[in-house]
C-alpha atoms as a PDB file:
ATOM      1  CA  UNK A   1     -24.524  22.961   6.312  1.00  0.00           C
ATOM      2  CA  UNK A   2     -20.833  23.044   5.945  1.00  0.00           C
ATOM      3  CA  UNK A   3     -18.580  26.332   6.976  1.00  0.00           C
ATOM      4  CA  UNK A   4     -16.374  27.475   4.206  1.00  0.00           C
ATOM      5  CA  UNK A   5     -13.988  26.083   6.552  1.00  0.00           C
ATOM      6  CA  UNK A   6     -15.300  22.959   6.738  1.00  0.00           C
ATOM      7  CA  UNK A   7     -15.451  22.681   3.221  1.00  0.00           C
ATOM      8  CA  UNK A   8     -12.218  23.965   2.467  1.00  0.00           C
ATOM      9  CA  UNK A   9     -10.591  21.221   4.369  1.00  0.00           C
ATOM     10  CA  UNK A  10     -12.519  18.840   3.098  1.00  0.00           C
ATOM     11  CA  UNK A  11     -10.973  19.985  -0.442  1.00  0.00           C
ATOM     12  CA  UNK A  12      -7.953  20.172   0.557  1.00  0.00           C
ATOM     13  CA  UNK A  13      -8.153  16.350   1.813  1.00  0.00           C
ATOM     14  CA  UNK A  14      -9.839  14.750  -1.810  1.00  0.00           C
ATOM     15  CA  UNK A  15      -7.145  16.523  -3.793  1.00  0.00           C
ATOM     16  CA  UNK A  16      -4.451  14.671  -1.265  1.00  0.00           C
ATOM     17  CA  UNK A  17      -6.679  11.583  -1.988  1.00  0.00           C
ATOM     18  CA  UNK A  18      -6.430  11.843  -5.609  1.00  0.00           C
ATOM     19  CA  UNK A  19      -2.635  12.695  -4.969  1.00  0.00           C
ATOM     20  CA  UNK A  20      -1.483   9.725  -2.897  1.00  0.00           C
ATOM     21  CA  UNK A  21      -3.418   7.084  -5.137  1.00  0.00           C
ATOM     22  CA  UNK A  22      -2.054   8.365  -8.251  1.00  0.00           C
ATOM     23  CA  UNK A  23       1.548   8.655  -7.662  1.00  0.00           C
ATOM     24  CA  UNK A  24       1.560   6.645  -3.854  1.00  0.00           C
ATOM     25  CA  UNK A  25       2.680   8.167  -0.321  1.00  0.00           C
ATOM     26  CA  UNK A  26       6.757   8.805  -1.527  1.00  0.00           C
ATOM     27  CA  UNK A  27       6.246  10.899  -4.149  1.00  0.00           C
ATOM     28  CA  UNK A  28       3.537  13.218  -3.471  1.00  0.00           C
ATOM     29  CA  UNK A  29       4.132  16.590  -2.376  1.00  0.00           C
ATOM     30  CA  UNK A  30       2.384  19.262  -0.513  1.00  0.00           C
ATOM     31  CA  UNK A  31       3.360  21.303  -3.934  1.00  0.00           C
ATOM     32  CA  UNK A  32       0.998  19.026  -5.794  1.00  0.00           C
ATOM     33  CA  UNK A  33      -1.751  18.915  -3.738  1.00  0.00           C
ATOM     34  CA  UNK A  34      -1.737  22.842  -3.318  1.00  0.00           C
ATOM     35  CA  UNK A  35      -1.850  22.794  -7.340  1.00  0.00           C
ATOM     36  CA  UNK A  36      -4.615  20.219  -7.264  1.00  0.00           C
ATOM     37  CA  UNK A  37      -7.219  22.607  -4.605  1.00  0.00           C
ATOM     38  CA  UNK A  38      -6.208  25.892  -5.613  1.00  0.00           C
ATOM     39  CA  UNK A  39      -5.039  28.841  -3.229  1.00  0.00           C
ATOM     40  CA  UNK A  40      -1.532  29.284  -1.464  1.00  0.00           C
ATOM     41  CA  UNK A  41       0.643  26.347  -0.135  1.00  0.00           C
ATOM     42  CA  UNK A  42       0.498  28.677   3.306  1.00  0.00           C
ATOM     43  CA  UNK A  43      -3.139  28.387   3.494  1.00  0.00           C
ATOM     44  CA  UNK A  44      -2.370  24.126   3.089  1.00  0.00           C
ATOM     45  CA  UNK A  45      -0.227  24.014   5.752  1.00  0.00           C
ATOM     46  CA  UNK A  46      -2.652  26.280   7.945  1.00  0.00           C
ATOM     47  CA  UNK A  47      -4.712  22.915   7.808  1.00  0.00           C
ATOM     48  CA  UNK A  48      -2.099  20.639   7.642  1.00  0.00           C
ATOM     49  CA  UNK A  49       1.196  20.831   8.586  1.00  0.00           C
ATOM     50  CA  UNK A  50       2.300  18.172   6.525  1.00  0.00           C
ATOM     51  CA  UNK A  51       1.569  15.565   4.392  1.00  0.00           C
ATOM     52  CA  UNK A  52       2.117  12.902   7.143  1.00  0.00           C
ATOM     53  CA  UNK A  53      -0.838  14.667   8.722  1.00  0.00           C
ATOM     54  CA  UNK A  54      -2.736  14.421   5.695  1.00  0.00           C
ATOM     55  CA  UNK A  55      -1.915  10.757   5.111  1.00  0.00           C
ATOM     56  CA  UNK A  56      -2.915  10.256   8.844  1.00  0.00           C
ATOM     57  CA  UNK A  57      -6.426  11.835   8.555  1.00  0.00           C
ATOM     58  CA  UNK A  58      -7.112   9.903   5.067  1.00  0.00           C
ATOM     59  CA  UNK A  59      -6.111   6.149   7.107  1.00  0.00           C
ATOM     60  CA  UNK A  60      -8.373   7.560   9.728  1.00  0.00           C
ATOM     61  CA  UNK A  61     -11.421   8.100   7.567  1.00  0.00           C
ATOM     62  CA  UNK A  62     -10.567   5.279   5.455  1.00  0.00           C
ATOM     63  CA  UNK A  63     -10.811   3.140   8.345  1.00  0.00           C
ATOM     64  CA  UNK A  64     -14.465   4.954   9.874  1.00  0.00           C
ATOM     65  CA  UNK A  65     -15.909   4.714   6.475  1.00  0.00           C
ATOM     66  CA  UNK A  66     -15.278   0.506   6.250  1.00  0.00           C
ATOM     67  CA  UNK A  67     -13.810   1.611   2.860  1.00  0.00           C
ATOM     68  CA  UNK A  68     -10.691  -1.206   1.282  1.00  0.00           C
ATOM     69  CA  UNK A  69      -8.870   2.255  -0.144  1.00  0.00           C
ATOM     70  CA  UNK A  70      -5.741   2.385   2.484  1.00  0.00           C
ATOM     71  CA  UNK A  71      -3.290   0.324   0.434  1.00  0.00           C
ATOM     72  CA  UNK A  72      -4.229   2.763  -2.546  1.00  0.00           C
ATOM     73  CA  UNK A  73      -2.737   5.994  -0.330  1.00  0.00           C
ATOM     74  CA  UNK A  74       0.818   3.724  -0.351  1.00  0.00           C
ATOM     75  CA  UNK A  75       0.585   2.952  -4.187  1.00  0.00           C
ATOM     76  CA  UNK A  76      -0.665   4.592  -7.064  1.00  0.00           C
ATOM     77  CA  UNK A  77      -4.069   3.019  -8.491  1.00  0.00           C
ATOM     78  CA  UNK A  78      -5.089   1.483 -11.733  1.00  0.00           C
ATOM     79  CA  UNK A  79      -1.899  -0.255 -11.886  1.00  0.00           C
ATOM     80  CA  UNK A  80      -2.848  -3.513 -10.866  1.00  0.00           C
ATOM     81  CA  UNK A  81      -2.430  -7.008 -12.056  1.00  0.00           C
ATOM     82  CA  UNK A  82      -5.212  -9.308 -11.919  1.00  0.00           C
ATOM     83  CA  UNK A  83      -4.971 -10.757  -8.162  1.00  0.00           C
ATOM     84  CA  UNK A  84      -4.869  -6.567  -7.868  1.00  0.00           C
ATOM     85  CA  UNK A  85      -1.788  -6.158  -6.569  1.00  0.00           C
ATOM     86  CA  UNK A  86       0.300  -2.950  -7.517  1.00  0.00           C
ATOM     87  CA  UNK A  87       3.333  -3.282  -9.596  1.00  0.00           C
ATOM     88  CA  UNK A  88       5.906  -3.280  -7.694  1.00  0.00           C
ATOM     89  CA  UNK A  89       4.295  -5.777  -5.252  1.00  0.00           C
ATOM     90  CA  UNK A  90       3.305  -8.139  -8.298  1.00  0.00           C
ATOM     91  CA  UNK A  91       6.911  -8.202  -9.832  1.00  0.00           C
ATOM     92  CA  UNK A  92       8.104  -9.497  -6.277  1.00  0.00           C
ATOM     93  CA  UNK A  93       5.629 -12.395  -5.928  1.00  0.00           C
ATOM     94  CA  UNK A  94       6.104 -12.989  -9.613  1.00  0.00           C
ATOM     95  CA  UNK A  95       9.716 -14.388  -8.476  1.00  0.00           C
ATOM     96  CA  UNK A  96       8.259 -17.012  -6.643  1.00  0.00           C
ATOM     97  CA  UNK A  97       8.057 -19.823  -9.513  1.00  0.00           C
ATOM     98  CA  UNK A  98       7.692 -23.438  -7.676  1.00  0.00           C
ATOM     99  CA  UNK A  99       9.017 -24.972 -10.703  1.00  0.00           C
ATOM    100  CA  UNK A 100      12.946 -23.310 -10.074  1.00  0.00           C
ATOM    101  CA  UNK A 101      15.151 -24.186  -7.152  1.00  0.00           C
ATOM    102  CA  UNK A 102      13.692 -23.115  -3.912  1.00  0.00           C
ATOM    103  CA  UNK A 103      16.924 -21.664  -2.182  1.00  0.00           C
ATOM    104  CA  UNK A 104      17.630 -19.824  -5.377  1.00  0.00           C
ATOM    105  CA  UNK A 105      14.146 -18.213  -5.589  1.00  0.00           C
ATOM    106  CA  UNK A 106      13.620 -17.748  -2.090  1.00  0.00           C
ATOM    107  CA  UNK A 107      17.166 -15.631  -2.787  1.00  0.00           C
ATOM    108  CA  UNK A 108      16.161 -13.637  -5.232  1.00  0.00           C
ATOM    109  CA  UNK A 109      12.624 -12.807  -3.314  1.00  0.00           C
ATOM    110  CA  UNK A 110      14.182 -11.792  -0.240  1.00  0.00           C
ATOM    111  CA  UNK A 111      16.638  -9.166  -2.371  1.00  0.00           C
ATOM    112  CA  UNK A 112      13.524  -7.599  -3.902  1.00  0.00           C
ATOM    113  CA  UNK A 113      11.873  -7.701  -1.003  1.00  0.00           C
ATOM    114  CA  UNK A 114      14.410  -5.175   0.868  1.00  0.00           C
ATOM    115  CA  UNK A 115      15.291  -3.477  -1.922  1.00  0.00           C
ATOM    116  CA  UNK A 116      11.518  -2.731  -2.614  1.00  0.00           C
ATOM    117  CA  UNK A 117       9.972  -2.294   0.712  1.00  0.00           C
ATOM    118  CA  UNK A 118      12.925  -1.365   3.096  1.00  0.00           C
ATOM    119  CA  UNK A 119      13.709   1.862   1.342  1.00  0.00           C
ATOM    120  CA  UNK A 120      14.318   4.563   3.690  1.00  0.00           C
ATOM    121  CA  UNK A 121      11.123   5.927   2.020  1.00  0.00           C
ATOM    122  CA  UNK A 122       9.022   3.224   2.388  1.00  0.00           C
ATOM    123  CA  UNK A 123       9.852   3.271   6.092  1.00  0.00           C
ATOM    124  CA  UNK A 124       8.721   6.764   6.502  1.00  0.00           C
ATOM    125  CA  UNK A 125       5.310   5.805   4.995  1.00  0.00           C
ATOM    126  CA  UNK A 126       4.906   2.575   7.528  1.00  0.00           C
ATOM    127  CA  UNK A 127       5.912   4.711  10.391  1.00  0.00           C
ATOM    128  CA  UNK A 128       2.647   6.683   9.439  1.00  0.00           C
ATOM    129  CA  UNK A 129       0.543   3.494   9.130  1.00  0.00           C
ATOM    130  CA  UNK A 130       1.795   2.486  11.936  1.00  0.00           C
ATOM    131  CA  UNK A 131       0.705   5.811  13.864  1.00  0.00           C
ATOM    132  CA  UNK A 132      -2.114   5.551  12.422  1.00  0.00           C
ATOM    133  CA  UNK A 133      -3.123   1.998  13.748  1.00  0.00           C
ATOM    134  CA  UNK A 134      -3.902   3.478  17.141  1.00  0.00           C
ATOM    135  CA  UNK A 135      -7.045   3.156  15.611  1.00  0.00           C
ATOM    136  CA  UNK A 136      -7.868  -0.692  15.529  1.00  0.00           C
ATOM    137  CA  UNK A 137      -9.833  -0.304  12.249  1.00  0.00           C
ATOM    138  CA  UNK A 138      -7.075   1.438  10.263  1.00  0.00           C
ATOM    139  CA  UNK A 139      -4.423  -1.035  11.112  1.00  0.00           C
ATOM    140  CA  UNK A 140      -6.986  -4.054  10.404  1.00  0.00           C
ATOM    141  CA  UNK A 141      -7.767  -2.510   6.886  1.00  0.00           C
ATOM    142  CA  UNK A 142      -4.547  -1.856   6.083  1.00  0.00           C
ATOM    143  CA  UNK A 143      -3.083  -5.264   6.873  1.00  0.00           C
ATOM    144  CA  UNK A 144      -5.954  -7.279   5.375  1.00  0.00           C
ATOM    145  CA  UNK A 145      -5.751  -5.074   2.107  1.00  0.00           C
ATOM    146  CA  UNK A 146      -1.816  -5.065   2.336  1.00  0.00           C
ATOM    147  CA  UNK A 147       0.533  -7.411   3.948  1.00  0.00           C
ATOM    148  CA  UNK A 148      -2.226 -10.135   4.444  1.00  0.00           C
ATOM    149  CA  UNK A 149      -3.332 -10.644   1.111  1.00  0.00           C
ATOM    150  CA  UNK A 150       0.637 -10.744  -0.043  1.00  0.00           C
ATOM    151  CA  UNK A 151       1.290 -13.137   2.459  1.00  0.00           C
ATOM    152  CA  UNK A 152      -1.366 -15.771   1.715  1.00  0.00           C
ATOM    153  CA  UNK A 153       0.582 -15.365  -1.903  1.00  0.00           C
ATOM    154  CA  UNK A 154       3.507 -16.591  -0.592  1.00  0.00           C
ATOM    155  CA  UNK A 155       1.794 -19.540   1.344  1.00  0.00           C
ATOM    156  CA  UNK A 156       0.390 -20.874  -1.732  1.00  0.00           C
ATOM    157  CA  UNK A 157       3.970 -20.609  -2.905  1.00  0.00           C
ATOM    158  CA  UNK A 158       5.585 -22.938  -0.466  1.00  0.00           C
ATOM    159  CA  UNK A 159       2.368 -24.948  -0.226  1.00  0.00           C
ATOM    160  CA  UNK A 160       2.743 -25.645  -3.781  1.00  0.00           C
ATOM    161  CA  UNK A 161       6.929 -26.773  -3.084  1.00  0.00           C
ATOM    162  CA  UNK A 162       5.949 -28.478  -0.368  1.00  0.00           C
ATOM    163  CA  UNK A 163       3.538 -30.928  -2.119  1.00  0.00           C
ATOM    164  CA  UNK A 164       6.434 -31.351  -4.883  1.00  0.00           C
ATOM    165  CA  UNK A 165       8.993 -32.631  -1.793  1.00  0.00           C
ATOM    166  CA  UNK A 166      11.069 -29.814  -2.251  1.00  0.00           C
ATOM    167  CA  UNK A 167      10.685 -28.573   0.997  1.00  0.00           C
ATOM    168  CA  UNK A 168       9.433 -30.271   4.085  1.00  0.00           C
ATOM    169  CA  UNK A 169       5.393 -30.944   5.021  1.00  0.00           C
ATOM    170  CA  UNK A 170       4.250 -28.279   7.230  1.00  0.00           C
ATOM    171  CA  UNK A 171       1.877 -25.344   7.378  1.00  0.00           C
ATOM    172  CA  UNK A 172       2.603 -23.128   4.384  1.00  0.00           C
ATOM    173  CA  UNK A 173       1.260 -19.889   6.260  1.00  0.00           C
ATOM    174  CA  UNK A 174       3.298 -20.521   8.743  1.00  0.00           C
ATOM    175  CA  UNK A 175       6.716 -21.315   6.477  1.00  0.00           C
ATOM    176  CA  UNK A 176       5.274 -17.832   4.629  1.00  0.00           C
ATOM    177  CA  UNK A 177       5.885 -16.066   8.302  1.00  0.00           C
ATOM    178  CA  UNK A 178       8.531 -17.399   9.189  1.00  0.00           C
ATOM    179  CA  UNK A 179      10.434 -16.593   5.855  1.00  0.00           C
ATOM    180  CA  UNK A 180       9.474 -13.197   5.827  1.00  0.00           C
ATOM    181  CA  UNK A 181      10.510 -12.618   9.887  1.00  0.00           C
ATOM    182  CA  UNK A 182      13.854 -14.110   8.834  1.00  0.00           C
ATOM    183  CA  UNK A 183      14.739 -11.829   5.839  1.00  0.00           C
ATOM    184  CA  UNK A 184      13.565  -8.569   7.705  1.00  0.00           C
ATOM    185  CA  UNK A 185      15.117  -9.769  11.366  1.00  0.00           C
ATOM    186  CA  UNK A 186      18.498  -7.657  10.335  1.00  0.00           C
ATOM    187  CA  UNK A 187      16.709  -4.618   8.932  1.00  0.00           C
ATOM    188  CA  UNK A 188      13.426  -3.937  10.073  1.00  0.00           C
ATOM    189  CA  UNK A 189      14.122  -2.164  13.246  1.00  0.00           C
ATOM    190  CA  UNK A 190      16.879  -0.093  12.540  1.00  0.00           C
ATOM    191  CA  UNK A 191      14.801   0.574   9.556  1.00  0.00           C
ATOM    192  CA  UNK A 192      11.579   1.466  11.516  1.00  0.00           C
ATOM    193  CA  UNK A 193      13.367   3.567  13.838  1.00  0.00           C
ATOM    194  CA  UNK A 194      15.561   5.420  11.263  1.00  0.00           C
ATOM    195  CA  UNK A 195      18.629   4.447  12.304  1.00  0.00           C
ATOM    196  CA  UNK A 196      20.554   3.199   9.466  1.00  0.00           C
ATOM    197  CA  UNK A 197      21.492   4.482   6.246  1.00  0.00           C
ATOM    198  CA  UNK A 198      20.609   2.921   2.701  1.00  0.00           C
ATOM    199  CA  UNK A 199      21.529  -0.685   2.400  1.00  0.00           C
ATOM    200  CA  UNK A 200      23.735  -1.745  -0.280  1.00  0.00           C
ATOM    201  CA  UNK A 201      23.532  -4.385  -3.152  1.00  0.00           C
ATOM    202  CA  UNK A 202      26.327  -6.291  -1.352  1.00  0.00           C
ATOM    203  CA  UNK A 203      24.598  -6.045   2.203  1.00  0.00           C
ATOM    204  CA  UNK A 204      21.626  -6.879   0.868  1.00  0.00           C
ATOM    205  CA  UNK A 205      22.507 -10.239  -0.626  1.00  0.00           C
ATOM    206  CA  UNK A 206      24.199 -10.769   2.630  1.00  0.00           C
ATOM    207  CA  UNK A 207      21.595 -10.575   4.623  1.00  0.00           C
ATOM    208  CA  UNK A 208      19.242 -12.778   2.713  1.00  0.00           C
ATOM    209  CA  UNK A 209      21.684 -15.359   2.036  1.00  0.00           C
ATOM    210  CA  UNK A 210      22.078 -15.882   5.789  1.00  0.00           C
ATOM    211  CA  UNK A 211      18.101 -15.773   6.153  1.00  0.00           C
ATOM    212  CA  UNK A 212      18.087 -18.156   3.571  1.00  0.00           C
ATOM    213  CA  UNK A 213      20.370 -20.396   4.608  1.00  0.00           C
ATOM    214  CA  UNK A 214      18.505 -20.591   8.088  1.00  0.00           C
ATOM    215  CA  UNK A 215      15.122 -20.979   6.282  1.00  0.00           C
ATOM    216  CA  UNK A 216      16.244 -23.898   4.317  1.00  0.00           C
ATOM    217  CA  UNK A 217      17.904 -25.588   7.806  1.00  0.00           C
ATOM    218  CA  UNK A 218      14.523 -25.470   9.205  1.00  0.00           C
ATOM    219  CA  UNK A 219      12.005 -26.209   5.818  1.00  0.00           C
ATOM    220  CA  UNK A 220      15.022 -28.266   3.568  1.00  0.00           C
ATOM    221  CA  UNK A 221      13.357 -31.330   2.116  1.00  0.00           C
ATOM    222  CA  UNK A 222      13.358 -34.406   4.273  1.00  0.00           C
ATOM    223  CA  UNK A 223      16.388 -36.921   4.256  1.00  0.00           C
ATOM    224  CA  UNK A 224      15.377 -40.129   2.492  1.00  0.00           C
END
């Protein structure tokens, strides 16, 4: 039989549940999820400290339970497309059209890319993943329900350019990689450990261009 405070933290964690997959990991707020179980914001916090902590514990059990939900606690739910990919992650793949010039697209999908995923926000909520991946299962959840199933998107992007001759024969997952290590290889550290500000339009287009550029040295089309 549960204590009262057993069961008062385990209130306390479905309302941050509901919380996180209706409006995602950025914008929720401690505020919220007090409104959401009742009681005083003081009596939250004598729980949890923050919602980092919160987030933590809901990867954790996520993980123990074999449950696909961590993705959900980064983006709101019920906003999916049909491969079930939230919004903002569909609209980026969307770019990828194999009929339109590969250096232009691949442009345009690294820029949305950044802007999307390397916010300063964002960051804060992967450093928390990330944490919470000390636990095996969490990270493998997470990455199959997250990154993974975006990735094999993009691999059936450049397989599909590939067969048309617009880019070299070679392994599409591995192009897919390689692409995505090349856009992030300026920002993704300084990123991670919080030591940059906002990037710019200007930067941004910048830094992709040169990834680009190097992409298309290595996966250009084949010389006749």
């Amino acid at each position: 039989m549960r204590t009262k405070t057993e069961a008062r933290r385990e209130a306390i964690l479905a309302a941050a549940k509901a919380v996180f997959e209706e409006v995602g990991f950025e914008q929720a707020t401690m505020s919220e999820i007090t409104a959401r179980v009742g009681g005083s914001k003081a009596t939250l916090y004598r729980y949890f400290d923050s919602k980092e902590a919160l987030f933590r514990e809901l990867l954790r059990r996520s993980a123990s339970e074999h449950r696909s939900t961590v993705f959900e606690l980064l983006h709101p739910c019920g906003l999916t497309d049909e491969d079930g990919f939230p919004p903002e992650v569909a609209e980026s793949l969307a770019l990828l059209n194999p009929e339109a010039d590969v250096a232009t697209v691949l442009q345009a999908f690294g820029e949305r890319i950044i802007k999307t995923f390397h916010t300063l926000e964002k960051l804060a909520a992967w450093r928390m993943v990330i944490a919470a991946a000390n636990d095996p299962e969490v990270g493998r959840l997470f990455y199959e329900n997250g990154p993974a199933r975006g990735m094999q998107y993009v691999g059936r992007y450049f397989d599909n350019v590939m067969k048309a001759g617009s880019l070299r024969k070679a392994d599409p997952r591995v192009a897919a990689i390689h692409f995505r290590a090349l856009v992030e290889s300026e920002v993704e550290e300084s990123g991670l450990f919080n030591a940059r500000p906002e990037l710019k339009d200007e930067e941004i287009r910048e830094i992709v261009a040169r990834a680009v550029d190097v992409f298309m040295r290595a996966y250009g089309p084949e010389a006749k």
